[in-house]
Protein backbone atom coordinates (compact mmCIF):
# COMPACT_ATOMS: atom_id res chain seq x y z
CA UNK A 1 -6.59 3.23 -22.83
CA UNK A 2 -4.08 5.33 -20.67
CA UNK A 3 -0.95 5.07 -21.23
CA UNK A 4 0.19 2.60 -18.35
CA UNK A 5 3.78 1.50 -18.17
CA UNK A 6 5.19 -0.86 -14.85
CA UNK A 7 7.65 1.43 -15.11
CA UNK A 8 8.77 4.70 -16.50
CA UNK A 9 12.13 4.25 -18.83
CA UNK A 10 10.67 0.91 -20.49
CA UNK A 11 8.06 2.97 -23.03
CA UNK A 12 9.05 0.77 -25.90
CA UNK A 13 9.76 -2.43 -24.35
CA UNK A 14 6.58 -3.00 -22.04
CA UNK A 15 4.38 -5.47 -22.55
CA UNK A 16 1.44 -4.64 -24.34
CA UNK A 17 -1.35 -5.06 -22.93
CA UNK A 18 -3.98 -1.74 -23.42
CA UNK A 19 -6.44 -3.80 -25.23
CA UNK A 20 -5.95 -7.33 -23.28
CA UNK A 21 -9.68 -7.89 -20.98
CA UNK A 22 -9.57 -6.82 -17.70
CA UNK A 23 -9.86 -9.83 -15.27
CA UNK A 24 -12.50 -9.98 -12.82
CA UNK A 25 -12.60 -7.53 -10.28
CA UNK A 26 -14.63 -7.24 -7.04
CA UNK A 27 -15.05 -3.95 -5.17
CA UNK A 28 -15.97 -3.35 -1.44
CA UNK A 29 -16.52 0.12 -0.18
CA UNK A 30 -14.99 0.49 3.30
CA UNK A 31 -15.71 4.22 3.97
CA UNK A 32 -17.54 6.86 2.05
CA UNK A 33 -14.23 7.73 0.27
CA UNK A 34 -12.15 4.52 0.47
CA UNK A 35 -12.28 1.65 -1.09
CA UNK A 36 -10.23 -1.77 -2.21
CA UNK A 37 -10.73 -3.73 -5.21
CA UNK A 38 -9.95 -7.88 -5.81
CA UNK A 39 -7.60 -8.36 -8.85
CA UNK A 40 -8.38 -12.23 -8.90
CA UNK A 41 -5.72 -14.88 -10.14
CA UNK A 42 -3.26 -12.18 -11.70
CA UNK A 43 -0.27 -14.43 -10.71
CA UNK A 44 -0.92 -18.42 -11.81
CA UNK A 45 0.34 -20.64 -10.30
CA UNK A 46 3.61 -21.29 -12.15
CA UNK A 47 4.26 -17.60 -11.32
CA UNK A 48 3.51 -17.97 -7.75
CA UNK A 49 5.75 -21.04 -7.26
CA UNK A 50 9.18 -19.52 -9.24
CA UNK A 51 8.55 -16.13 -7.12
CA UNK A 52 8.40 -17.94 -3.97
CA UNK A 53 11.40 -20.34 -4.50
CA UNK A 54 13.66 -17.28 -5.75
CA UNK A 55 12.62 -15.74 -2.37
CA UNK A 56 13.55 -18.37 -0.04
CA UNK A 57 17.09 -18.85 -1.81
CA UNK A 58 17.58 -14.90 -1.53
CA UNK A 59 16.28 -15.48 1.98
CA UNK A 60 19.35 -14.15 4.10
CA UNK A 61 18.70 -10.99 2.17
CA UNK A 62 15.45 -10.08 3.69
CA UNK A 63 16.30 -6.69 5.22
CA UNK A 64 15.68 -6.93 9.05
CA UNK A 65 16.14 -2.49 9.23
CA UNK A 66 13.52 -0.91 11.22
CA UNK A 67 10.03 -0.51 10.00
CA UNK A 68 8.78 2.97 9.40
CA UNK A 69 5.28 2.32 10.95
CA UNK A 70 6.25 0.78 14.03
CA UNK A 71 9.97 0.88 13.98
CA UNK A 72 9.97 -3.30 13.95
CA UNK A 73 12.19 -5.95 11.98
CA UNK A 74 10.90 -5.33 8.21
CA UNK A 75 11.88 -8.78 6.80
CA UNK A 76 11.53 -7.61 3.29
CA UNK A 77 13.06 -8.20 0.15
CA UNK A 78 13.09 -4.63 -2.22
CA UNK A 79 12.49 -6.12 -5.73
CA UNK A 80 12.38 -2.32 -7.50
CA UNK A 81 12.95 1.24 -6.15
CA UNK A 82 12.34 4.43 -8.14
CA UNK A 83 10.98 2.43 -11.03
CA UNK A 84 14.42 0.55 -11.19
CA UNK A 85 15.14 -3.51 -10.31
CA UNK A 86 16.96 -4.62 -7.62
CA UNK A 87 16.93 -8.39 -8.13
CA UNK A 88 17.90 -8.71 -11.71
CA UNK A 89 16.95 -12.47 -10.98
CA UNK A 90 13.01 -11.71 -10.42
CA UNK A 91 12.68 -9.74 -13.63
CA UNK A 92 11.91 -12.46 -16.25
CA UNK A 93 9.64 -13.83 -13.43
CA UNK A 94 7.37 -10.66 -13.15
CA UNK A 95 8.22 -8.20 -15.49
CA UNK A 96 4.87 -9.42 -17.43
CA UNK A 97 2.53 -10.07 -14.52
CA UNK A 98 3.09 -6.53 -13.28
CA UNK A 99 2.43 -4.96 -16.52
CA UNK A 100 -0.35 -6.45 -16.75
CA UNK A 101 -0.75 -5.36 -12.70
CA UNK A 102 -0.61 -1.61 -13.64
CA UNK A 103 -2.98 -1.55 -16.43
CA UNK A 104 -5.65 -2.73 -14.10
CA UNK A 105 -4.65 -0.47 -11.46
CA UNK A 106 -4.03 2.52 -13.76
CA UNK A 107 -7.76 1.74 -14.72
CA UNK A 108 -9.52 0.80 -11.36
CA UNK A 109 -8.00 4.20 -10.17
CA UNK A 110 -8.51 6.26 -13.31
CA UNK A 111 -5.08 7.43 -12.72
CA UNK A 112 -2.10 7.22 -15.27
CA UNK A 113 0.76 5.80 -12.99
CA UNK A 114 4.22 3.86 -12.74
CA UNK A 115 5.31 1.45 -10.19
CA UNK A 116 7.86 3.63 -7.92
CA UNK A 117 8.34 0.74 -5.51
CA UNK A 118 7.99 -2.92 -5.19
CA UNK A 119 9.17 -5.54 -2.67
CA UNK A 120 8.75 -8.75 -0.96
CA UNK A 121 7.38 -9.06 2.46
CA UNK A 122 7.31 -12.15 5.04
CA UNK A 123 5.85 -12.84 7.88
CA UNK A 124 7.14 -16.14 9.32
CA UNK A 125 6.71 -18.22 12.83
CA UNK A 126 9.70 -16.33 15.60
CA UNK A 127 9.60 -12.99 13.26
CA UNK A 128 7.44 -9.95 12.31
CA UNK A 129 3.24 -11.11 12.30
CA UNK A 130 1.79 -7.88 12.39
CA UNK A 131 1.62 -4.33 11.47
CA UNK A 132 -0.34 -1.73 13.25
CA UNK A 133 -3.06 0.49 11.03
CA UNK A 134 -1.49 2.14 9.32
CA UNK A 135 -1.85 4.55 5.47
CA UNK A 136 0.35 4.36 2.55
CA UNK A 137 0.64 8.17 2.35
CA UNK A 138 4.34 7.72 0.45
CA UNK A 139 1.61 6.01 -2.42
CA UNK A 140 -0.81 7.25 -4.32
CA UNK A 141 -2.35 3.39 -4.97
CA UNK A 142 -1.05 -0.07 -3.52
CA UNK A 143 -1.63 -3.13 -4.79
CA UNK A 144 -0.87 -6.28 -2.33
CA UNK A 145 -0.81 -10.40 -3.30
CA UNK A 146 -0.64 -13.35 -1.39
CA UNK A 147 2.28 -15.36 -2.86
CA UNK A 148 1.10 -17.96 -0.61
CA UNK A 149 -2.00 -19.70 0.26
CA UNK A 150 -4.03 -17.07 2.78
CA UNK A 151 -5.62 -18.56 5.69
CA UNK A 152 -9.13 -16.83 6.94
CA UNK A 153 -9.28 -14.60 9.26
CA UNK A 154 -4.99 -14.39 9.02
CA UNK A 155 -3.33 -11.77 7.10
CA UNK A 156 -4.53 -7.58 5.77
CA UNK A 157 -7.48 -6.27 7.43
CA UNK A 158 -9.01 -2.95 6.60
CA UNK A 159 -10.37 -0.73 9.67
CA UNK A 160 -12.48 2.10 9.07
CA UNK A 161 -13.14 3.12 13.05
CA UNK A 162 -10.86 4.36 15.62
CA UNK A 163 -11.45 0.89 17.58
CA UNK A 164 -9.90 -2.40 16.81
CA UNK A 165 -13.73 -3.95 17.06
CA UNK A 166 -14.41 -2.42 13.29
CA UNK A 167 -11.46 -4.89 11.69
CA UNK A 168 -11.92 -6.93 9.13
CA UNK A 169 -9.96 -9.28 6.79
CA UNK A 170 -9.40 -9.31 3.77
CA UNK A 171 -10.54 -12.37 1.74
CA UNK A 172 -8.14 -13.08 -1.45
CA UNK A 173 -9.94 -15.85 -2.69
CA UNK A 174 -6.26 -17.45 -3.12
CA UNK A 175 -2.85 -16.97 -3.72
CA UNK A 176 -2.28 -14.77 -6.76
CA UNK A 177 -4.60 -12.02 -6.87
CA UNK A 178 -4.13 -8.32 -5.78
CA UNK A 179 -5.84 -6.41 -3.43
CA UNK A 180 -5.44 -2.80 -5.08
CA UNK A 181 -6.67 0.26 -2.76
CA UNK A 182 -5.91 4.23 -2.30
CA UNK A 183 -3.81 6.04 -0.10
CA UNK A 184 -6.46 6.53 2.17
CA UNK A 185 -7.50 3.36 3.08
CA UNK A 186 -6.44 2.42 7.13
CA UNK A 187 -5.42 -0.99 7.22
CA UNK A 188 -2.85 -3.26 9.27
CA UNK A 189 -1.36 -6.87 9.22
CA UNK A 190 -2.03 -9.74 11.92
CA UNK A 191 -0.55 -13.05 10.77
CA UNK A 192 -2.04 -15.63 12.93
CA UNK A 193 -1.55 -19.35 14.57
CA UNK A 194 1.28 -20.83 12.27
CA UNK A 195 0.62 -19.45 8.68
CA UNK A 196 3.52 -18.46 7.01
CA UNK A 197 3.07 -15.95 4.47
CA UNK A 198 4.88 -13.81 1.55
CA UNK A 199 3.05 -11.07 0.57
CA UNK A 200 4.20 -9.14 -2.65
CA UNK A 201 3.51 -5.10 -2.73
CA UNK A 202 3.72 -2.82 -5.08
CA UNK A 203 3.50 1.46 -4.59
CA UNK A 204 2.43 3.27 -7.17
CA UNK A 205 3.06 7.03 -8.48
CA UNK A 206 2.48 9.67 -11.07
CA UNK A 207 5.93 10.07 -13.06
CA UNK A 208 6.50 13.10 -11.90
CA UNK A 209 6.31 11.76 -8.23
CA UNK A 210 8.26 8.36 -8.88
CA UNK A 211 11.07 11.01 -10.40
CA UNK A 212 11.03 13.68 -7.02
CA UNK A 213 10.22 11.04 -4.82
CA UNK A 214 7.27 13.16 -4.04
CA UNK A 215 3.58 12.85 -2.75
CA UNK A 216 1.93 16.07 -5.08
CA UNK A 217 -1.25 15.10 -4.74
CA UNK A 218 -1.89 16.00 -1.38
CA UNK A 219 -2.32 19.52 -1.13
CA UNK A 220 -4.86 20.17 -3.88
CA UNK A 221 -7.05 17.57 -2.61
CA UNK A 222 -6.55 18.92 1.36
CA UNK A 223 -7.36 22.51 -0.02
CA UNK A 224 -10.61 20.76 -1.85
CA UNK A 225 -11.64 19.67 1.93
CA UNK A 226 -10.49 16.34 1.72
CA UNK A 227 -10.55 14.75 5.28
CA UNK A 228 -7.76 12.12 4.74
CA UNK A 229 -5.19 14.62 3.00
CA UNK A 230 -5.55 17.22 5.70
CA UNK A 231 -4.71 14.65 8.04
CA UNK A 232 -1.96 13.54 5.65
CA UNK A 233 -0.26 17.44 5.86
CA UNK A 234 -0.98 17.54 9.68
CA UNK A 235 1.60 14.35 9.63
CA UNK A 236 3.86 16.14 7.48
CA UNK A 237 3.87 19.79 9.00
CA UNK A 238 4.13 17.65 12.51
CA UNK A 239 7.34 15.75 11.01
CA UNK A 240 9.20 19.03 9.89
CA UNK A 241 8.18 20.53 13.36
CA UNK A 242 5.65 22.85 12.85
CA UNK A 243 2.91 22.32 15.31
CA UNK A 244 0.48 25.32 14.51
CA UNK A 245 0.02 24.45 10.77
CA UNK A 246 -0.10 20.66 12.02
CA UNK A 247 -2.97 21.09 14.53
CA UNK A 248 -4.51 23.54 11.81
CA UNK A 249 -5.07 20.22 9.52
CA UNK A 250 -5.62 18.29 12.22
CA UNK A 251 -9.12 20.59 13.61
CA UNK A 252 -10.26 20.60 9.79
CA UNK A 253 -10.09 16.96 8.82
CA UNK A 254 -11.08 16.43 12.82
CA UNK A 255 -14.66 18.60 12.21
CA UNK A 256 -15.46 16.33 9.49
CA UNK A 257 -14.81 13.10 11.90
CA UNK A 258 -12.01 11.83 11.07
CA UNK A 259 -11.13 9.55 13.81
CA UNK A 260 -7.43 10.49 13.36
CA UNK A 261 -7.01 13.87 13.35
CA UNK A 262 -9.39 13.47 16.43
CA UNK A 263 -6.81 11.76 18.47
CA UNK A 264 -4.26 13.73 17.18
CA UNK A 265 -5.44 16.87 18.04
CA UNK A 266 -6.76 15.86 21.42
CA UNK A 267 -3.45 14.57 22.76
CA UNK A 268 -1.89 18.34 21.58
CA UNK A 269 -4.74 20.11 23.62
CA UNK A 270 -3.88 17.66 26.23
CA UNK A 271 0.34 18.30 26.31
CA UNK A 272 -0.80 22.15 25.50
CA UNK A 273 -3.80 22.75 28.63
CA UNK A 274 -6.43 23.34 26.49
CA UNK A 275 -8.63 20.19 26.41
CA UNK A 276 -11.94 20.63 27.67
């Protein structure tokens, strides 16, 4: 088994788990290269119910900052950040559950990594329901769980076209298990009617990434011809102001189809004269 910790400086007091069963697991391919796999009934439903009532009596400590996908209210609690708690109060509650959360993601992605980030997220009637589509590119895997009971058709969808029309939700199955996916998977959040619900995420790393606060994975796998990471460095060279190498990621990953880049680089021929 790899050597899977929930976090990096607890080597000798993690749970052991390495030769526990892996729980059922159901996978559904969204694009050639992306996928997200069902973690069922990780959390039970003790867990769920002392998670949820430490979160509504921390509840005026829900950060309401901006957003960095859409620059809205985040309502979200940060339970751990660089590998280290916040909450010291949700640490007995977890600490086991998410141990047991890495070694199935350290598997499913045959990748040995360390939780760099984890937090609490809400979406309640009169505050945030949605988030537009969206990547994790600051993660190399996420893994996402109801705490509460998901209604169909509510909640994460997954969207694997440049139009809304190719949506779809994600089914949980319940309260309790993760959805565990890449960096490269486009999805989004639309809450709807009157469900409220608290979703629990965690980000995942290699140590040396969690430690740098980093994303080295990128640039190997963009100079391999991978579609999503080119369009990952466009982002980044577009960030730090450099337009040429931007657009330069953006026309490879775009020749290959990806629906991104596509848009990207079509509004800079637009701004720049040279669309045809």
């Amino acid at each position: 088994a790899l050597p899977c910790l929930w976090q990096r400086h607890t080597s000798q007091s993690a749970v052991a788990v390495s030769g526990a069963a892996l729980r059922a697991v159901r996978t559904l391919e969204v694009t050639p290269t992306a996928r997200y796999d069902l973690v069922e009934s990780l959390l039970t439903p003790q867990d769920l119910e002392s998670v949820i009532n430490e979160a509504r009596r921390l509840g005026e400590r829900f950060r309401t900052d901006q957003d960095s996908v859409d620059a809205q209210p985040s309502f979200e609690l940060e339970l751990i950040t660089a590998g280290e708690w916040n909450h010291a109060s949700f640490e007995p509650l977890l600490r086991q559950p998410l141990t047991a959360l890495t070694e199935e993601v350290c598997t499913l992605r045959n990748e040995d990594l360390f939780i760099s980030q984890a937090l609490i997220r809400r979406y309640r009637p009169g505050e945030r329901r949605a988030i537009p589509v969206h990547y994790d590119h600051h993660a190399m895997a996420t893994a996402v769980c109801s705490l509460t009971t998901p209604k169909e058709g509510s909640g994460i969808y997954v969207q694997p076209g440049a139009h809304a029309s190719t949506r779809a939700f994600v089914d949980f199955g319940g309260a309790g298990s993760f959805v565990v996916h890449g960096w490269d998977l486009a999805r989004g959040v639309d809450v709807r009617g009157d469900e409220e619900r608290y979703s629990l995420i965690v980000w995942y790393k290699p140590s040396k990434d969690v430690e740098s606060g980093g994303t080295g994975w990128y640039e190997s796998l963009a100079d391999g011809g991978h579609a999503e990471a080119q369009f990952r460095l466009g982002m980044r060279s577009l960030t730090a102001g450099d337009e040429v190498a931007a657009n330069k990621w953006f026309a490879a990953a775009a020749a290959q189809g990806h629906w991104c880049s596509m848009h990207r680089l079509g509004r800079y021929q637009l701004a720049s004269g040279n669309a045809e």
